[in-house]
Protein backbone atom coordinates (compact mmCIF):
# COMPACT_ATOMS: atom_id res chain seq x y z
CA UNK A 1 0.00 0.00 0.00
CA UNK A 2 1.22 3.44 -0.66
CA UNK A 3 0.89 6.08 1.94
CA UNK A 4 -0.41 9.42 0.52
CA UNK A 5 1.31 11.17 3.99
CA UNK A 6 3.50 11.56 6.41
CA UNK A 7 0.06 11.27 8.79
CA UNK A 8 -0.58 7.78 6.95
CA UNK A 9 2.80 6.57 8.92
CA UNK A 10 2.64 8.55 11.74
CA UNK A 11 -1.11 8.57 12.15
CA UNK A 12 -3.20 11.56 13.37
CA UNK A 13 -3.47 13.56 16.86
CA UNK A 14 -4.95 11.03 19.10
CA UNK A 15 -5.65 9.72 22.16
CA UNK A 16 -5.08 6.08 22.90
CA UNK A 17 -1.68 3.34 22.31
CA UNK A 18 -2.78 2.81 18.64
CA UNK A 19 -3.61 4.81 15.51
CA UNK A 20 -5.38 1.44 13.76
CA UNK A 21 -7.02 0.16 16.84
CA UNK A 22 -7.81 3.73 18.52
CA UNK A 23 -7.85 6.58 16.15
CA UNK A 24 -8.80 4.44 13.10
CA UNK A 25 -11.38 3.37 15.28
CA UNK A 26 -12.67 6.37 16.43
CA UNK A 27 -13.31 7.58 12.91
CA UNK A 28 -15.25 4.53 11.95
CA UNK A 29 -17.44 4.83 14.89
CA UNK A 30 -17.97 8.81 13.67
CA UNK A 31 -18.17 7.58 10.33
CA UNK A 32 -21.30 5.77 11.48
CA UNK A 33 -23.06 8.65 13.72
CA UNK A 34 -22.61 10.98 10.96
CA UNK A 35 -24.37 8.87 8.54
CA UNK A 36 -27.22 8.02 11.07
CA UNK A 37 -27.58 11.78 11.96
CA UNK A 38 -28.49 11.94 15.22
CA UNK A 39 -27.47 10.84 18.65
CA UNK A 40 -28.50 7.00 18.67
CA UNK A 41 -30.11 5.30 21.27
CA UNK A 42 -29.04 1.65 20.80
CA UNK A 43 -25.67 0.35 19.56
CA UNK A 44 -24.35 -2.83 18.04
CA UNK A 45 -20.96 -3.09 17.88
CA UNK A 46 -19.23 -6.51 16.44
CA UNK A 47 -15.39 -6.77 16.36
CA UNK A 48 -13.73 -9.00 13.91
CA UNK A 49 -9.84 -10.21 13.18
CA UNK A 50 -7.42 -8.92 15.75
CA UNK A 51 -9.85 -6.59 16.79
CA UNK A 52 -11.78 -8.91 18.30
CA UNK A 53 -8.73 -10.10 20.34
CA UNK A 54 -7.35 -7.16 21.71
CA UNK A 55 -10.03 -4.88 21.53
CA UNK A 56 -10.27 -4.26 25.10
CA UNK A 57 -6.43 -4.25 26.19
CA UNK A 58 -6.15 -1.35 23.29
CA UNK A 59 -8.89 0.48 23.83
CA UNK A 60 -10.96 -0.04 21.12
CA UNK A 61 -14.12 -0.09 22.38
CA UNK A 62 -13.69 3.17 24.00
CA UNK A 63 -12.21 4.53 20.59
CA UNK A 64 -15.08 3.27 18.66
CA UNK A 65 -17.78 4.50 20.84
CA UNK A 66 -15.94 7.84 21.40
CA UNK A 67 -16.71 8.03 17.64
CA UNK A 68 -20.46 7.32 18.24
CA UNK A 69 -20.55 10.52 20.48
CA UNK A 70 -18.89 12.83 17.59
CA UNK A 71 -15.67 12.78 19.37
CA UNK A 72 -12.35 13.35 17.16
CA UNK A 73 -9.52 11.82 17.51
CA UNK A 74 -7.88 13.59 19.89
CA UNK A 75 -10.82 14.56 22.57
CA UNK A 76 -9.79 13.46 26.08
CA UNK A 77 -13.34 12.26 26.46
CA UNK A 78 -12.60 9.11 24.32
CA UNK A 79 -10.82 8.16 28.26
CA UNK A 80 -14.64 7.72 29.62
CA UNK A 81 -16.67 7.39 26.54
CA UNK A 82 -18.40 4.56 27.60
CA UNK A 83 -19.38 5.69 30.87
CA UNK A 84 -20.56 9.03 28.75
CA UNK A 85 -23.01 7.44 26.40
CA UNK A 86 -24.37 5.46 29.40
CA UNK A 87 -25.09 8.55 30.94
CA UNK A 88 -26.22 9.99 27.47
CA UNK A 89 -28.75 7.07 26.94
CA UNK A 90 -27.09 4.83 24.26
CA UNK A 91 -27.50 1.26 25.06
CA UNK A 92 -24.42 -0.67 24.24
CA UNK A 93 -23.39 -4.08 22.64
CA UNK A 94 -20.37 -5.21 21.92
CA UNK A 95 -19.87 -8.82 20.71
CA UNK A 96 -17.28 -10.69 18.43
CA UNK A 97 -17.45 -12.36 15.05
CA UNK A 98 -15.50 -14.11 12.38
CA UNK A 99 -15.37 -12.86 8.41
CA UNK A 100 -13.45 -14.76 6.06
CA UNK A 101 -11.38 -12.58 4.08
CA UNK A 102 -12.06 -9.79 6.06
CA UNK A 103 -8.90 -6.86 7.07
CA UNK A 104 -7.97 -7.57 10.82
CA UNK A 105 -9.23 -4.56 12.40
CA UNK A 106 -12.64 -4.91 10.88
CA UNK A 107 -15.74 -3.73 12.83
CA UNK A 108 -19.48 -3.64 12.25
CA UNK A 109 -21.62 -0.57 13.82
CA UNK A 110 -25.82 -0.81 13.89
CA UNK A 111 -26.95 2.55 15.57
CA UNK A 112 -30.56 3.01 15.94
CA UNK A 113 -32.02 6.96 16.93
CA UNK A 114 -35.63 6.24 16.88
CA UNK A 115 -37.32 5.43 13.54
CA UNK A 116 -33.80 5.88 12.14
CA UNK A 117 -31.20 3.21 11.77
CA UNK A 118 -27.78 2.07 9.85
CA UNK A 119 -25.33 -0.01 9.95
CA UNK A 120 -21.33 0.45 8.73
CA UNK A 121 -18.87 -2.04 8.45
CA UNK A 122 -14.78 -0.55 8.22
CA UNK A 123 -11.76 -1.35 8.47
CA UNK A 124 -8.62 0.28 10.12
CA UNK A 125 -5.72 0.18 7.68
CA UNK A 126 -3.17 1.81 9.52
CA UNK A 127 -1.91 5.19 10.38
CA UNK A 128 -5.77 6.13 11.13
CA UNK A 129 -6.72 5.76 7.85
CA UNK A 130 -9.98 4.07 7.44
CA UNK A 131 -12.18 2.01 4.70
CA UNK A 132 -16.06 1.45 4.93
CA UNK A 133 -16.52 -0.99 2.88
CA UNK A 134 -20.27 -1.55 3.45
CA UNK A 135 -23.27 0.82 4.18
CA UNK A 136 -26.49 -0.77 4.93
CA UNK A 137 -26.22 -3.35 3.25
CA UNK A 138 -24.73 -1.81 -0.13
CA UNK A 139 -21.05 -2.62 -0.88
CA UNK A 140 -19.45 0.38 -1.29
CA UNK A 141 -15.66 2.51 -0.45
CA UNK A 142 -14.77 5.33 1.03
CA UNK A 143 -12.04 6.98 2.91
CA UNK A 144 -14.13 9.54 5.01
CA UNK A 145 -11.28 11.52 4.31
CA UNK A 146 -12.79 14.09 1.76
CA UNK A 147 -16.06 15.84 2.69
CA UNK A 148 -19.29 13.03 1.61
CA UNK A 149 -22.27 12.26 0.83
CA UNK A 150 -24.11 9.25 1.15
CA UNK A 151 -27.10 9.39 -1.25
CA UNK A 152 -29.74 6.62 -0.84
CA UNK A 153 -32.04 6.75 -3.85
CA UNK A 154 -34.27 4.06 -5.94
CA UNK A 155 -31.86 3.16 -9.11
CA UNK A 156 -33.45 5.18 -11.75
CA UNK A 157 -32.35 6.77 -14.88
CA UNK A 158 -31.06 10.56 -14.56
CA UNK A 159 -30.68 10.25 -10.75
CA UNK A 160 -26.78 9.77 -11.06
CA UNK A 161 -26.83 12.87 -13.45
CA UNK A 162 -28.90 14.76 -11.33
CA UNK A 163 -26.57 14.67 -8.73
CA UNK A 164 -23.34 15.30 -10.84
CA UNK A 165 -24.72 18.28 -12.73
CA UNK A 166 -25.43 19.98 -9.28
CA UNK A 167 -22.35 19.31 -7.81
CA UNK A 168 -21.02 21.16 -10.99
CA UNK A 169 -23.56 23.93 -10.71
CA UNK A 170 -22.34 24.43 -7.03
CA UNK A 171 -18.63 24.43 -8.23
CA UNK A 172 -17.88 21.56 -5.80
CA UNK A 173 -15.49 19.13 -7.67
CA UNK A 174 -16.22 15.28 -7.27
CA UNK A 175 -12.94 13.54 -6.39
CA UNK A 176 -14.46 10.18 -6.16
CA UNK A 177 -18.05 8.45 -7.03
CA UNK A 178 -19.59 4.89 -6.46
CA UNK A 179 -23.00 3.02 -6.61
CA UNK A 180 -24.41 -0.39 -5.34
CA UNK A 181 -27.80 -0.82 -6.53
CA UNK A 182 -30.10 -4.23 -5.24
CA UNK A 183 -31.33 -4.85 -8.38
CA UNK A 184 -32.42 -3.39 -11.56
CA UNK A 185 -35.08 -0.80 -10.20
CA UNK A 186 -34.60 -1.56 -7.00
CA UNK A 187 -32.70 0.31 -4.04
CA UNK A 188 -29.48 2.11 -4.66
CA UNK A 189 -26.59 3.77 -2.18
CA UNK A 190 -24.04 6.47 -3.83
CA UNK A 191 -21.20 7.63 -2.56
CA UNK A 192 -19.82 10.75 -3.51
CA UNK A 193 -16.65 12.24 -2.28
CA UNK A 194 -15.53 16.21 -2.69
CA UNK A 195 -12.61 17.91 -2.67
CA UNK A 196 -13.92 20.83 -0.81
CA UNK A 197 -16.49 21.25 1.85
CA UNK A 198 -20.36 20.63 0.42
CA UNK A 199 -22.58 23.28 1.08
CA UNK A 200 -26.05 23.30 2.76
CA UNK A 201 -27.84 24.61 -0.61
CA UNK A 202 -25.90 21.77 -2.33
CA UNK A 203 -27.00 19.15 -0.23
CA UNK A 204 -30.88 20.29 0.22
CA UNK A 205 -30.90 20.27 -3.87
CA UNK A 206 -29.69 16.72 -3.91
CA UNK A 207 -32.17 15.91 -1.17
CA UNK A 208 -34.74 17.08 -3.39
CA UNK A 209 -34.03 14.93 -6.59
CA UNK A 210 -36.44 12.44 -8.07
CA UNK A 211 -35.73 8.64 -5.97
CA UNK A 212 -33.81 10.35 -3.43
CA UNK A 213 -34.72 9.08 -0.31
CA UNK A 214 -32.48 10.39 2.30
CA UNK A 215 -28.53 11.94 2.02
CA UNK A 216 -26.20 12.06 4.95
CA UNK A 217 -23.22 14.36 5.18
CA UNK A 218 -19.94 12.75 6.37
CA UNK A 219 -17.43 15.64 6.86
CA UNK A 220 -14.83 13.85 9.70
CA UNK A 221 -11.88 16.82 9.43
């Protein structure tokens, strides 16, 4: 693998021994609340691959649920996260699992706010960088490094174009795309990453297109 940075060796401003079992992990778990949108009530939380084995002696748990609560990588609350979203309400679950072919430090995050619910499955490469490799479901990638959007939509014709030909209007240049659909005419996820901060206006247009059913903003800088 090539490192784009110095922070891909390094890894970021963190708390916590590790930057692929604590800061990696923290930006999963943020990852995650971002995309549900709100502060959840119940989470699911299933380590996988060395993960799963050393999760508690390298904080992991705490990283990943620090990322729940919004914290970044670096927030001294990650020390006490757990006892934080107790107090907060969020029912926790942690549990372990097994995936075949799977990175090591793979984990898979169900929040549930309400009505509202997702689930996020990532992995922590090293140096803090992350992948999500799945989104409800949908197979997808992304880095959460780049300002996103997460665009859930039925797969109909014009609804990719729609969304490109706004992101032009707003001036906002796409640095990366990607679609998972269920089906011909059935459910779709798209995942669009920017090289610059999206704008409200941008994202309330793409809200509005034909099939679009909901869009999260994932902005983790």
């Amino acid at each position: 693998m090539r490192f784009k940075n110095v922070f891909s060796i390094i890894g970021p401003a963190m708390i916590g021994p590790s930057s692929s079992h604590t800061a990696g992990a923290v930006r999963i778990g943020r990852f995650a609340r971002q995309l549900l949108g709100a502060e959840p009530t119940e989470a699911d939380i299933c380590f996988y691959g060395s993960f799963a084995e050393t999760f508690k002696g390298h904080g992991t748990d705490l990283a990943v649920v620090g990322g729940i609560l919004d914290y970044r990588t670096d927030d001294e609350r990650i020390r006490n996260s757990l006892q934080n979203a107790e107090e907060a309400g969020v029912n926790l679950h942690f549990s372990t699992g097994t995936a075949p072919g799977a990175h090591p430090n793979t984990v898979k995050i169900n929040l549930t706010s309400g009505e509202e619910r997702c689930e996020v499955i990532g992995a922590s490469i090293g140096g803090g960088t992350v992948v999500i490799r799945n989104i409800n479901g949908f197979e997808v990638k992304s880095s959460g490094e780049l300002p996103t959007l997460v665009v859930a939509h039925a797969d109909r014709q014009g609804v990719l174009a729609g969304i490109t030909a706004l992101f032009s209007k707003a001036d906002v240049n796409i640095g990366y795309i990607i679609t998972d659909r269920k089906g011909r005419t059935g459910e779709a996820l798209t995942v669009v990453e920017a090289d610059s901060a999206i704008p409200e206006p941008l994202i309330g247009e793409v809200t509005s297109l034909p099939y679009v059913s909901r869009v999260s903003y994932i902005h983790l800088t």
